[in-house]
Protein backbone atom coordinates (compact mmCIF):
# COMPACT_ATOMS: atom_id res chain seq x y z
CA UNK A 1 -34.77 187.60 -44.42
CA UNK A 2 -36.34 185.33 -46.95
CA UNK A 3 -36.70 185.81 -50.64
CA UNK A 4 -40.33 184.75 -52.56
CA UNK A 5 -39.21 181.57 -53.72
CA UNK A 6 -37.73 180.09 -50.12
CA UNK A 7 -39.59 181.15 -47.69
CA UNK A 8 -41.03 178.42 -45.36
CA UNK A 9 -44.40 179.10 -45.69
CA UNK A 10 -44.59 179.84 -49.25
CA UNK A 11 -42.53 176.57 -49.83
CA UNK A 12 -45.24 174.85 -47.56
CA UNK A 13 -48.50 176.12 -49.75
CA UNK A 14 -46.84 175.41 -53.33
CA UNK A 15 -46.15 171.76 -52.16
CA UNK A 16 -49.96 171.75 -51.07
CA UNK A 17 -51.37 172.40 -54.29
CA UNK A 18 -48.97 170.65 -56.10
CA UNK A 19 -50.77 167.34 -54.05
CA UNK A 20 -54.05 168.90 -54.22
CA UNK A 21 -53.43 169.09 -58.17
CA UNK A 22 -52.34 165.36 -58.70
CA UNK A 23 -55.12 164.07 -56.51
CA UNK A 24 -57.35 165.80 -58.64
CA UNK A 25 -55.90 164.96 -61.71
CA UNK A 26 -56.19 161.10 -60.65
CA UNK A 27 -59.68 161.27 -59.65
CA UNK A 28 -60.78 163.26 -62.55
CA UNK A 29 -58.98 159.91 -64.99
CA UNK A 30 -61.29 157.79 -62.52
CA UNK A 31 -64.32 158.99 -62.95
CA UNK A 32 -64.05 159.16 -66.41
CA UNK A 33 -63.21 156.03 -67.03
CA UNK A 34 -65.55 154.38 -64.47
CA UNK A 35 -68.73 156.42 -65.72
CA UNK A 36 -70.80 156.56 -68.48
CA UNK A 37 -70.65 160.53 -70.49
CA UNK A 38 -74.39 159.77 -70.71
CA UNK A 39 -74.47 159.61 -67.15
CA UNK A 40 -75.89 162.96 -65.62
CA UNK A 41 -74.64 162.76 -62.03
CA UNK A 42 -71.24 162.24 -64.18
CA UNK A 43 -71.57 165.57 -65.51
CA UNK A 44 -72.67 167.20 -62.44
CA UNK A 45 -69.31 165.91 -60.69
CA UNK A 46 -67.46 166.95 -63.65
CA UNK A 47 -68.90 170.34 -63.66
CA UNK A 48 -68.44 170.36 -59.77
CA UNK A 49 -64.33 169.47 -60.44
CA UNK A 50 -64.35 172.04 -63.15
CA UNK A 51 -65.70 174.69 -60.67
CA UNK A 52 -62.71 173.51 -57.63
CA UNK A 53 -59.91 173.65 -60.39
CA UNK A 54 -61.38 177.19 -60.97
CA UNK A 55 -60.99 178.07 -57.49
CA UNK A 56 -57.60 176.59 -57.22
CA UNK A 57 -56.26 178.62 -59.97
CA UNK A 58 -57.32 181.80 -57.76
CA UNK A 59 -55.84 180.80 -54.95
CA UNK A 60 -52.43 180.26 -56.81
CA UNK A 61 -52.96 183.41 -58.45
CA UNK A 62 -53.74 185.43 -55.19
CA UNK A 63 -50.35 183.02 -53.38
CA UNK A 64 -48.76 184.49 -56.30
CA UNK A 65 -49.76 188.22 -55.30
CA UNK A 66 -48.60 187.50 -52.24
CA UNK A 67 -45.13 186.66 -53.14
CA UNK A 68 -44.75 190.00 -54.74
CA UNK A 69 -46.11 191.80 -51.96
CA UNK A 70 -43.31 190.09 -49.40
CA UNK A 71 -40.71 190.92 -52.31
CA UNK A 72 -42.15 194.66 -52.64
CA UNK A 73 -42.24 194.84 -48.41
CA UNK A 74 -38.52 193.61 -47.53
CA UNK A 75 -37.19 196.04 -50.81
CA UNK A 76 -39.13 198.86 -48.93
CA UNK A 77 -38.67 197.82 -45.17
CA UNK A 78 -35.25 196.94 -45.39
CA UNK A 79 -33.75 196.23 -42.28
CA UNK A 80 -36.90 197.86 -40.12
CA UNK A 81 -38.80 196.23 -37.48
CA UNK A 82 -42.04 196.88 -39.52
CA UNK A 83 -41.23 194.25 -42.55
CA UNK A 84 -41.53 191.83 -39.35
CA UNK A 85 -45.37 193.16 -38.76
CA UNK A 86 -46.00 192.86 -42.36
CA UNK A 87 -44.61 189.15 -42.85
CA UNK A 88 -46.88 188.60 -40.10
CA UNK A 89 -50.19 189.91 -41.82
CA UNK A 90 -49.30 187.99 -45.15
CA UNK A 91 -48.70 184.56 -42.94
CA UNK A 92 -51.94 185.04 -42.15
CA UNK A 93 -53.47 185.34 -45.33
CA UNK A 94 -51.52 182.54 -46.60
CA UNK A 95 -53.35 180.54 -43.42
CA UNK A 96 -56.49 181.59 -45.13
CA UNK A 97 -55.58 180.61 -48.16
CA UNK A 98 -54.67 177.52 -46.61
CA UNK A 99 -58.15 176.84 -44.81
CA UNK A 100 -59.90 177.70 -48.15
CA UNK A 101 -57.52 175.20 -50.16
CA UNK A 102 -58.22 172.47 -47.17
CA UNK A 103 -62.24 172.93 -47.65
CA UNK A 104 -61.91 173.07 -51.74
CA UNK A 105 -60.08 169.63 -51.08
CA UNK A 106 -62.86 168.23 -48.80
CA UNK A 107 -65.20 168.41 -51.90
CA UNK A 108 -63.50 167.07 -53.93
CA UNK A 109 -63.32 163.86 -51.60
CA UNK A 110 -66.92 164.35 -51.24
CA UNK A 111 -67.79 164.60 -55.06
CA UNK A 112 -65.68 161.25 -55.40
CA UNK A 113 -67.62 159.40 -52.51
CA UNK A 114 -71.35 160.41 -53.91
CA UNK A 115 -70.11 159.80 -57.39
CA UNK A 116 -68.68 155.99 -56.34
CA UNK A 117 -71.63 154.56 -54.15
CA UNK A 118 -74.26 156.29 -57.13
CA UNK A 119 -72.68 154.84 -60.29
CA UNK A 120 -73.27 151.13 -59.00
CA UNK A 121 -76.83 151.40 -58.77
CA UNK A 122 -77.38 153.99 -61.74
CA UNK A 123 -78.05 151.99 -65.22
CA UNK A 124 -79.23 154.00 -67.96
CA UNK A 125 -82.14 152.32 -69.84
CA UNK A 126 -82.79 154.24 -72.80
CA UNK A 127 -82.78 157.69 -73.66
CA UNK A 128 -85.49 159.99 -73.44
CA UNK A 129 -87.25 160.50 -76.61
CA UNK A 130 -89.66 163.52 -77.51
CA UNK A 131 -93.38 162.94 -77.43
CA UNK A 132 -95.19 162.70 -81.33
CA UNK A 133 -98.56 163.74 -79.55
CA UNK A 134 -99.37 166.27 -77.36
CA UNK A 135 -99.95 165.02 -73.53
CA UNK A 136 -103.28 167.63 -73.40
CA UNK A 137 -105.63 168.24 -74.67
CA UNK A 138 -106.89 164.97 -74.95
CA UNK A 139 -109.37 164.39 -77.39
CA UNK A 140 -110.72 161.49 -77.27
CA UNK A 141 -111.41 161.28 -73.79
CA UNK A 142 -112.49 164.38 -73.37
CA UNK A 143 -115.23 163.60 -76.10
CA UNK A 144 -116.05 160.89 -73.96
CA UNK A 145 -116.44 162.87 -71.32
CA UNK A 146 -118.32 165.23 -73.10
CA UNK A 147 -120.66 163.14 -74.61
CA UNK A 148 -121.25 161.53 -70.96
CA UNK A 149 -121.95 164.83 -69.51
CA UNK A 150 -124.02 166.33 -72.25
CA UNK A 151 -126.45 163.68 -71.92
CA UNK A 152 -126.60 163.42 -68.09
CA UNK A 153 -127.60 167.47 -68.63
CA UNK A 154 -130.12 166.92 -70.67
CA UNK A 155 -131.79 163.98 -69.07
CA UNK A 156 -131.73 166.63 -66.05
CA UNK A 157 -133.16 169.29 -67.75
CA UNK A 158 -135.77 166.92 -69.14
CA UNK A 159 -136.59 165.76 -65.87
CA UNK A 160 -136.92 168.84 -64.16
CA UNK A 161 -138.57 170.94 -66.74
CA UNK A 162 -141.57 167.87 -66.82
CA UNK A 163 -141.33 168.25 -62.82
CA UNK A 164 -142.12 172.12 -63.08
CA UNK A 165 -143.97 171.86 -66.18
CA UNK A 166 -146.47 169.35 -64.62
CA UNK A 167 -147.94 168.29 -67.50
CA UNK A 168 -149.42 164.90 -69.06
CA UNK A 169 -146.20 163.22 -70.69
CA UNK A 170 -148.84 161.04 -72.72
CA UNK A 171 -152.57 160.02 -73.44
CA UNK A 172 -152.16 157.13 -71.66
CA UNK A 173 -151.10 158.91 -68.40
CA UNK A 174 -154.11 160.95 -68.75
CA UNK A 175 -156.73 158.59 -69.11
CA UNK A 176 -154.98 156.57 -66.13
CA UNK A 177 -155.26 159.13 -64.02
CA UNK A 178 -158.75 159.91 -64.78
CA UNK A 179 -160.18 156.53 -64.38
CA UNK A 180 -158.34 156.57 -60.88
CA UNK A 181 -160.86 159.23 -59.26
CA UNK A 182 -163.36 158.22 -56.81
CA UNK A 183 -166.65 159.22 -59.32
CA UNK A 184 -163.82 158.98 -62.67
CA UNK A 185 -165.87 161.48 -65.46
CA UNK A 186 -166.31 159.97 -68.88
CA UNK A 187 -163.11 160.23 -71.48
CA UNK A 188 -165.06 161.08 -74.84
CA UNK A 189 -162.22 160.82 -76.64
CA UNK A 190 -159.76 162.80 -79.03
CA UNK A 191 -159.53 165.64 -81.14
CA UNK A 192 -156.75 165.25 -83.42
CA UNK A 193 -154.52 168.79 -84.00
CA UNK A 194 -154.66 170.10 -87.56
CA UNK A 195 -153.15 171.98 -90.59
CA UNK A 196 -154.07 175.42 -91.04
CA UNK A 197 -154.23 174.96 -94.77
CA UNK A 198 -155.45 177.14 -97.55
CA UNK A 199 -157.71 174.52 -98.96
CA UNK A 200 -159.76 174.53 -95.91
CA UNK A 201 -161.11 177.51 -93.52
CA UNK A 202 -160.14 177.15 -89.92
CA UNK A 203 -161.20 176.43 -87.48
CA UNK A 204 -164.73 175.26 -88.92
CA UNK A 205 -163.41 171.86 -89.72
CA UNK A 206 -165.84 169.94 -89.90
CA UNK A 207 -167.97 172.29 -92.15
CA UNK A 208 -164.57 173.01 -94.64
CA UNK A 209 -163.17 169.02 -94.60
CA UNK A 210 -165.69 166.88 -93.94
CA UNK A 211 -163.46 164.19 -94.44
CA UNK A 212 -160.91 164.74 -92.57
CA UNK A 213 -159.73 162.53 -89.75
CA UNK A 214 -160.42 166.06 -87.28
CA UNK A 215 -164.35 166.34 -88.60
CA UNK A 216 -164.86 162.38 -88.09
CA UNK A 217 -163.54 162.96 -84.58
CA UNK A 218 -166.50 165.58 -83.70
CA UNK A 219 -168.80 162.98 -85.38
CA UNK A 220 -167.68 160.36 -83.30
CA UNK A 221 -168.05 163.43 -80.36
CA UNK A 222 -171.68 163.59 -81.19
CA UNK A 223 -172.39 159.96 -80.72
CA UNK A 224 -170.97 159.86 -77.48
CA UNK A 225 -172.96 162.81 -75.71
CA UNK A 226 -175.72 160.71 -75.00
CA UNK A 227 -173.75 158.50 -72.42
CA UNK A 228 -173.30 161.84 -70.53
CA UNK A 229 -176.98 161.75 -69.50
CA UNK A 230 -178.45 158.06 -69.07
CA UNK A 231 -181.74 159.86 -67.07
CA UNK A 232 -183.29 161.47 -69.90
CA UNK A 233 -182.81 163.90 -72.84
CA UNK A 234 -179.44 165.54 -73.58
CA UNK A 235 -180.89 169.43 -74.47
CA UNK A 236 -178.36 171.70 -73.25
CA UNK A 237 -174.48 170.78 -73.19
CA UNK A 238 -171.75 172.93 -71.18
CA UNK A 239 -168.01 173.08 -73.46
CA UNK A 240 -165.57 174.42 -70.65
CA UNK A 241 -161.97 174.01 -69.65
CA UNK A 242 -159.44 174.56 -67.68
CA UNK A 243 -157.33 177.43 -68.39
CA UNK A 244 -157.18 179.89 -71.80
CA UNK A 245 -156.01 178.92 -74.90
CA UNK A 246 -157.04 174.89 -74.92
CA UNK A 247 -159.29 174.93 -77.65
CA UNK A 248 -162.82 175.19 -75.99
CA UNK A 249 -164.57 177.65 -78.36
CA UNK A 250 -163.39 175.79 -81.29
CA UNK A 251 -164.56 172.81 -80.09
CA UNK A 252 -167.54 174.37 -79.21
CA UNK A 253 -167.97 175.74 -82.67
CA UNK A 254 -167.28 172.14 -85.10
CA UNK A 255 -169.28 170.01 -82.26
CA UNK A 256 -172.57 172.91 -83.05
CA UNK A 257 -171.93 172.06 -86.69
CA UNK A 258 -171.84 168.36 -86.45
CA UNK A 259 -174.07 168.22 -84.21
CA UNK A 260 -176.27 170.30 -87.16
CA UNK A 261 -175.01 167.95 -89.97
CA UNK A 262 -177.09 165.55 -87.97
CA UNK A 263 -180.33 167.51 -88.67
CA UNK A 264 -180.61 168.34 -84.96
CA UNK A 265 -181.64 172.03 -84.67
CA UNK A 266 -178.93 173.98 -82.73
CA UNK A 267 -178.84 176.85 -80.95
CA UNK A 268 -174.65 177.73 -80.25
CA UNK A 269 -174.40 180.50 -77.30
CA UNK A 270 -170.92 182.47 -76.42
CA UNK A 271 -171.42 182.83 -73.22
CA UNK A 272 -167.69 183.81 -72.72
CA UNK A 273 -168.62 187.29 -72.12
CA UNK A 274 -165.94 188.46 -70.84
CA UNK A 275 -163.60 187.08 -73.86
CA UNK A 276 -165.84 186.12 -76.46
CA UNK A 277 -164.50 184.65 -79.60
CA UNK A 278 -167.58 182.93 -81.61
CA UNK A 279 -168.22 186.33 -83.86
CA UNK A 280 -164.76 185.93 -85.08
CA UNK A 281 -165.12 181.92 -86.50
CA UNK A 282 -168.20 182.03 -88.59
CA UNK A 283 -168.32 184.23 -91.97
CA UNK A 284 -169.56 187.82 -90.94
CA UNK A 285 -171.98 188.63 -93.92
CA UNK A 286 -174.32 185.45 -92.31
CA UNK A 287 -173.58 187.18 -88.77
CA UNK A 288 -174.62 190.47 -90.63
CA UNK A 289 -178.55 189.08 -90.40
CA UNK A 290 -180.25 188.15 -87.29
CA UNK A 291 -183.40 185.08 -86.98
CA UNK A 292 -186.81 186.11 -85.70
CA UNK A 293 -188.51 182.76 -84.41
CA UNK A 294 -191.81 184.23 -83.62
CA UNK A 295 -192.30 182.34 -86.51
CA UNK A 296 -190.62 179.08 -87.70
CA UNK A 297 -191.67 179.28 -90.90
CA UNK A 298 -191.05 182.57 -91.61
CA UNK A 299 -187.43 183.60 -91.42
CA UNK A 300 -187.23 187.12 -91.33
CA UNK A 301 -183.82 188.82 -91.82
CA UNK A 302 -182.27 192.34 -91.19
CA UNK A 303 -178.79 193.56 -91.71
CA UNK A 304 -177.41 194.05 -88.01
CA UNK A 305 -174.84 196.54 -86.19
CA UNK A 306 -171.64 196.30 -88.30
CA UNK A 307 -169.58 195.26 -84.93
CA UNK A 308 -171.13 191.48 -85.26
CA UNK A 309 -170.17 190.94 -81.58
CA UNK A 310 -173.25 193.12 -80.33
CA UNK A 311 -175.91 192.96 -79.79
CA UNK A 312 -175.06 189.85 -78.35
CA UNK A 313 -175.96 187.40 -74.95
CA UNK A 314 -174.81 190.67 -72.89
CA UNK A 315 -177.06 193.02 -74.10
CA UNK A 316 -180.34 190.63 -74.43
CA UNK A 317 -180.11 189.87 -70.80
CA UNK A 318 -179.80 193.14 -69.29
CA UNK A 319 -182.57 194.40 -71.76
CA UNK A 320 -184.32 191.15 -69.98
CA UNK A 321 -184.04 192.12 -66.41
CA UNK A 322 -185.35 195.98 -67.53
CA UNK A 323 -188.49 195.26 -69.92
CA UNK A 324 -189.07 191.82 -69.07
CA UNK A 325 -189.48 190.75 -72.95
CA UNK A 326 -188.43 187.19 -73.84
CA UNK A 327 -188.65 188.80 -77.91
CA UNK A 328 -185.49 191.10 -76.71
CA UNK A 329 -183.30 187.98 -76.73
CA UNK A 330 -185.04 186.29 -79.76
CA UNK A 331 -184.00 189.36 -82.02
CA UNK A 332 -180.08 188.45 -81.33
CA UNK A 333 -180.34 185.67 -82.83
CA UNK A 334 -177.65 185.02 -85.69
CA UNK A 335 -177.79 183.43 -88.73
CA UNK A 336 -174.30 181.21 -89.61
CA UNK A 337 -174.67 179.59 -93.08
CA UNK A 338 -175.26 176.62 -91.99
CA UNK A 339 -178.56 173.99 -92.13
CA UNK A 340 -179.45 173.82 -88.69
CA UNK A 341 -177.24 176.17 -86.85
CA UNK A 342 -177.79 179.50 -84.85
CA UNK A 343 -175.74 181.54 -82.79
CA UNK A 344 -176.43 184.38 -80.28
CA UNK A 345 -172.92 186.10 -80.05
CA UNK A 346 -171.32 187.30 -76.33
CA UNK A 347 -171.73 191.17 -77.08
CA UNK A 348 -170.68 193.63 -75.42
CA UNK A 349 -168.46 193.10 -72.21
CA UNK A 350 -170.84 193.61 -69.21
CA UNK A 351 -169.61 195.47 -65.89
CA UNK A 352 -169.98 192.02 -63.88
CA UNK A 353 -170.95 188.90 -66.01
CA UNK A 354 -171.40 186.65 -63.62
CA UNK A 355 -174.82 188.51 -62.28
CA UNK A 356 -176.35 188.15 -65.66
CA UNK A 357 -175.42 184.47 -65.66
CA UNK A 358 -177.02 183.41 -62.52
CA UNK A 359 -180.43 186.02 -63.02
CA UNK A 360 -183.48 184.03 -63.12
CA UNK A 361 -183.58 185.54 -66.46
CA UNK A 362 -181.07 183.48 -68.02
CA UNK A 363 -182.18 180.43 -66.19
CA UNK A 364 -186.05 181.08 -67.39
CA UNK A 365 -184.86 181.87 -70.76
CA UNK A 366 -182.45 178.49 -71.25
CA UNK A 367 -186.15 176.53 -70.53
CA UNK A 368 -187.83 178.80 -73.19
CA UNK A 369 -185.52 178.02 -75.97
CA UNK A 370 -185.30 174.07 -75.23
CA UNK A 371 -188.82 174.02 -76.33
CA UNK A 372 -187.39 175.80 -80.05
CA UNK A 373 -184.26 173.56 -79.89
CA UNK A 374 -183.33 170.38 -80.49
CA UNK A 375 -179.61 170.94 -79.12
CA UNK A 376 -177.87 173.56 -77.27
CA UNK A 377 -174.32 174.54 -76.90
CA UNK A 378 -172.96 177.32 -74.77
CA UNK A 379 -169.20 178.11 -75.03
CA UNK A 380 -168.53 179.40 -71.31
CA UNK A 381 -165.21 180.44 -69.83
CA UNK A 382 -162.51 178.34 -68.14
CA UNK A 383 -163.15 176.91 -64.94
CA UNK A 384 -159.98 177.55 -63.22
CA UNK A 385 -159.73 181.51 -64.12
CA UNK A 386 -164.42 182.36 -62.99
CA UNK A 387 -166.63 180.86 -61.59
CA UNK A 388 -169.17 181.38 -64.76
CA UNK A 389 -168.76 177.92 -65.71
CA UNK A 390 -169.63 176.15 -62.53
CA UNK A 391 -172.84 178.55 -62.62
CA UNK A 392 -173.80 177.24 -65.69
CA UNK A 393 -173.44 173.55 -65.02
CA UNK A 394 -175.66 174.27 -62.66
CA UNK A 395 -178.34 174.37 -65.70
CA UNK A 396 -177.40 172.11 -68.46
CA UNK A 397 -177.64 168.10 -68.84
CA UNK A 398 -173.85 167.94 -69.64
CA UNK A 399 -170.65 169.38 -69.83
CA UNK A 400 -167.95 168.43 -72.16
CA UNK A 401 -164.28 169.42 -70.42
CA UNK A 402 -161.29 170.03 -73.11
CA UNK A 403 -157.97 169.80 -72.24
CA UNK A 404 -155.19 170.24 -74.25
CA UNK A 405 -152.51 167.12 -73.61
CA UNK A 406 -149.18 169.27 -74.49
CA UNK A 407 -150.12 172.32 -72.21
CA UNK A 408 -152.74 171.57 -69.32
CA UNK A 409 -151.36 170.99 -66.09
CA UNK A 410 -152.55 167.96 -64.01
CA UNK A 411 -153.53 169.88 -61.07
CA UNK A 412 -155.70 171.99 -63.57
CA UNK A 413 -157.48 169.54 -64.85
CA UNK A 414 -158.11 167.67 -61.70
CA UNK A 415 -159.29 171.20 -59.59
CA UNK A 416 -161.02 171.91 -62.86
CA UNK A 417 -163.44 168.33 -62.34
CA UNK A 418 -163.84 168.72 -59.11
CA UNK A 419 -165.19 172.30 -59.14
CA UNK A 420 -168.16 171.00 -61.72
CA UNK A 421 -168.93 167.75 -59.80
CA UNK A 422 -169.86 169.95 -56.73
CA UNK A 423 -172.76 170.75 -59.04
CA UNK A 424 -173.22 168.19 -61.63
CA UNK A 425 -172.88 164.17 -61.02
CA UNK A 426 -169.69 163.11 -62.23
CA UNK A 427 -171.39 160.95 -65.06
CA UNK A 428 -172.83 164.71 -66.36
CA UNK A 429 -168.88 165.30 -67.37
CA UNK A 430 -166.98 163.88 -70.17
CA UNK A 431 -163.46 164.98 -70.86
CA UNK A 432 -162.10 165.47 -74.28
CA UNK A 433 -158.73 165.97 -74.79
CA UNK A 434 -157.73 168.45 -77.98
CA UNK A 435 -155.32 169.23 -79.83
CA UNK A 436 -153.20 165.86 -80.10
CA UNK A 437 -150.58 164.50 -82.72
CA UNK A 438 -151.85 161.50 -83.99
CA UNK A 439 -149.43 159.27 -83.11
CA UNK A 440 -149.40 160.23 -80.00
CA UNK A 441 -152.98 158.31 -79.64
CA UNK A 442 -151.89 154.72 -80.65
CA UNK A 443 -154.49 153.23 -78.51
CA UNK A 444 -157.29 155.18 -80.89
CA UNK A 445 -156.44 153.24 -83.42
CA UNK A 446 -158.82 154.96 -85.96
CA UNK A 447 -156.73 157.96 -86.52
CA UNK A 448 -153.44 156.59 -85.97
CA UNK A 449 -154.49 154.29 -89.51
CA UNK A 450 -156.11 157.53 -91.19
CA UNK A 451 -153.48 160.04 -90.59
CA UNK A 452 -151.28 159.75 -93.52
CA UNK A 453 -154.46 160.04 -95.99
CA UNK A 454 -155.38 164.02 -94.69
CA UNK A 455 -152.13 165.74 -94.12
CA UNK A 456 -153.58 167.45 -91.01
CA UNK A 457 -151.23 168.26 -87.99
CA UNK A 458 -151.17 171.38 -86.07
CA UNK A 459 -152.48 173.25 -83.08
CA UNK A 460 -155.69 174.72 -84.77
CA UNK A 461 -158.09 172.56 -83.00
C-alpha cells in the first residue's frame, strides 16, 4: 500500500513537470532577451508558451485529482483485491497524462527551434504607419481615364453617326464630288441660310431685304442661268431636288422675283401638285385676283375662290383635256404684287398627277405661254420621292437642283442627277446648294466678307 505523496508513479510525474517547468522557465528568459517585443513571431511564441503553461497547469490539476482518488480508493478498498484493479486504471491515466505532458514538451522544443533560426534573419525596418489618403478611389487618374475615354466615345459616335448619316461634312466635299462625275452638272453656287426676323417677311427675301447677303445670292443665281443653256434661249427653268424639306419652293419663289426685279416677265408655276406650297408664300389679297392675258394691256381682275390654292395648275388641265380651251388655263392666272411676276397655283390635289403632267396638254400649253413670257419657273416635286420631275425636264431648257448641305444624303443627290441626265444633257443641270452658314463657304468669299453687316443665319432659305 502506498500513500498519495510516495507512490512510485506519482513520485515519477511530479519530478516530470518539475523539469518540464524549469525548461520552460529558461527558454521563456531566452527568448525574451534574444527578441525584439516588437517582433511578431515573438509574440506568437509567447502566446504559444502561454497556451502550454495553461495546459500544464491542467494536467497538475487533474495528477492532483488523481491523488485523491488513490487516497479515497485504498480508505474504501482496504485490504480487497479490487483497490489492486483500481490502482491499475489510475496508472493508466497517469500514462496518459504522461504522453500528453511528453507532446506539450515537444512544442515547446519546437516553438524554440522556429523562433531561433527566424529571429536571425527577421530585422524590423520601421513600423507601419496609417495611410493620410485613401488607396481608392483615385481621382486623379481616374479623371485621366475619364477624360481619355470620354473623348475616344465621342470621336466614335462622331464617326459613326457621319457614316450612317451620309451626309456632305462640307462645301468643299460637295463640289469635289460633283466635279468628279463623268458629264459633272454645273455648281451655281450658294444660298446663304437666314433669320426669320420681324423686320423682313419670309421667305420672300429678296422682295423684303433686298440687301441682304441671301437676295444678292439669287441675283448672282440669275446671272448664272444662262450658262445652263449655251444652244439658245433659256425660257423655261425646272427648280427640283432631292428629297422634302431642302428648300426648293423657296428657292423657286425669290429666284421668280429676282428674276422679275430684272424686268424679265415671269410666269412662276407650282407644279407640286401633290404638295403644293406657293399659295402659302405670297400675300393672299394679290392671290385673291386672277390675270386675263387675252389682253396685255388690259389687266382685268376678279376676286377668286377664297381657298387661294384652287383653281390652280390641277384644275386648268383637266378642264384642258375636257373642253379643249387654252382660255381655261389663262383665267388661273394669279396676280402676286409684284412688277413682273405671275403665278398659277397647284390647286386641288388630282387623283394621279403625273397623267396631267405628261398630257400633250401641258406640253402644248408650256409652248403657248413662252410666246407671253419672258421667263418661266415651275416648282416641281423631288426627284427621289416621283417621277414628276424627270417628266418635266423632259420640257424645259434647264433645271436648277437644290440641295441642302446639312441634311441631303450623297447617294440622294447623286441618284437624284442621274435620273434628270437620262433626259436632259448634263450641262442643262446646275446644282445649288441652300441653306448654308456662311462660314461654312470660305471659298465664296463674297458672303463670308458680308455676313456680319445683315445679321441673317437660319434655315429659312
Amino acid at each position: 500500500k502506498y500513500g498519495d505523496v510516495d507512490h512510485p508513479e506519482i513520485i515519477s510525474l511530479t519530478e516530470k513537470i518539475k523539469e518540464t517547468q524549469a525548461q520552460l522557465d529558461t527558454t521563456e528568459k531566452e527568448i525574451k532577451s534574444t527578441t525584439s517585443s516588437y517582433n511578431p513571431l515573438h509574440q506568437i511564441l509567447t502566446q504559444r508558451v502561454n497556451e502550454v503553461q495553461a495546459s500544464i497547469i491542467g494536467l497538475e490539476e487533474q495528477k492532483a485529482e488523481v491523488s485523491a482518488q488513490i487516497d479515497r480508493r485504498i480508505k474504501e478498498i482496504g485490504g480487497w483485491s479490487e483497490e489492486h484493479l483500481e490502482l491499475f486504471r489510475l496508472k493508466r491515466d497517469v500514462e496518459i497524462y504522461n504522453t500528453q505532458i511528453i507532446a506539450l514538451e515537444a512544442k515547446i522544443r519546437e516553438s524554440q527551434i522556429v523562433a531561433e533560426a527566424s529571429t536571425e534573419n527577421i530585422k524590423v525596418l520601421d513600423q507601419a504607419r496609417l495611410s493620410e489618403e485613401p488607396i481608392r478611389p483615385r481621382m486623379k487618374i481616374n479623371l485621366v481615364l475619364g477624360a481619355m475615354l470620354g473623348g475616344l466615345l465621342g470621336l466614335t459616335f462622331a464617326i459613326v453617326k457621319n457614316y450612317f448619316k451620309d451626309t456632305y461634312l462640307r462645301l468643299e466635299d460637295s463640289v469635289r464630288q460633283l466635279d468628279a462625275l463623268p458629264e459633272p452638272p454645273n455648281f451655281l453656287g450658294v444660298i446663304p441660310s437666314i433669320k426669320k426676323s420681324s423686320a423682313y417677311r419670309i421667305p420672300l427675301i429678296v422682295n423684303d431685304a433686298p440687301n441682304s447677303i441671301t437676295a444678292e445670292a439669287y441675283r448672282v443665281l440669275v446671272a448664272k442661268l444662262p450658262f445652263l443653256n449655251l444652244g439658245g434661249e433659256l425660257k423655261t427653268v425646272l427648280v427640283t431636288s432631292s428629297t422634302r424639306g431642302e428648300g426648293k419652293s423657296t428657292v423657286s419663289s425669290n429666284l421668280a422675283v429676282a428674276l422679275a426685279q430684272k424686268n424679265y416677265k415671269v410666269l412662276l408655276i407650282d407644279a407640286d401638285m401633290r404638295r403644293p406650297t406657293q399659295h402659302t408664300i405670297f400675300p393672299r389679297e394679290q392671290l385673291l385676283q386672277i390675270t386675263s392675258q387675252s389682253d396685255e394691256d388690259s389687266i382685268d381682275s376678279e376676286v377668286m375662290h377664297s381657298d387661294t390654292r384652287k383653281p390652280g395648275l390641277s384644275e386648268a388641265l383637266i378642264r384642258l383635256n375636257n373642253e379643249n380651251n387654252y382660255d381655261v388655263l389663262a383665267s388661273t392666272i394669279r396676280q402676286t404684287g409684284i412688277p413682273n411676276l405671275h403665278l398659277i397655283t397647284g390647286g386641288t390635289v388630282p387623283p394621279n398627277p403625273i397623267e396631267l403632267l405628261n398630257s400633250e396638254m401641258m406640253t402644248e400649253w408650256l409652248e403657248m405661254v413662252k410666246s407671253e413670257y419672258d421667263v418661266i419657273v415651275i416648282d416641281s416635286p423631288p426627284v427621289r420621292a416621283v417621277a414628276d420631275p424627270v417628266i418635266l425636264a423632259t420640257v424645259v431648257d434647264a433645271v436648277v437642283y437644290v440641295f441642302d448641305i446639312t441634311k441631303t444624303k450623297r447617294f440622294d443627290v447623286l441618284t437624284g442627277i442621274k435620273h434628270l441626265k437620262e433626259v436632259l444633257p448634263a450641262k442643262g443641270i446646275g446644282v445649288l446648294c441652300n441653306m448654308i452658314n456662311p462660314k461654312h463657304a470660305k471659298s465664296y468669299g463674297y458672303y463670308n466678307r458680308h455676313s456680319g453687316h445683315y445679321e441673317l443665319t437660319d434655315e429659312g432659305s
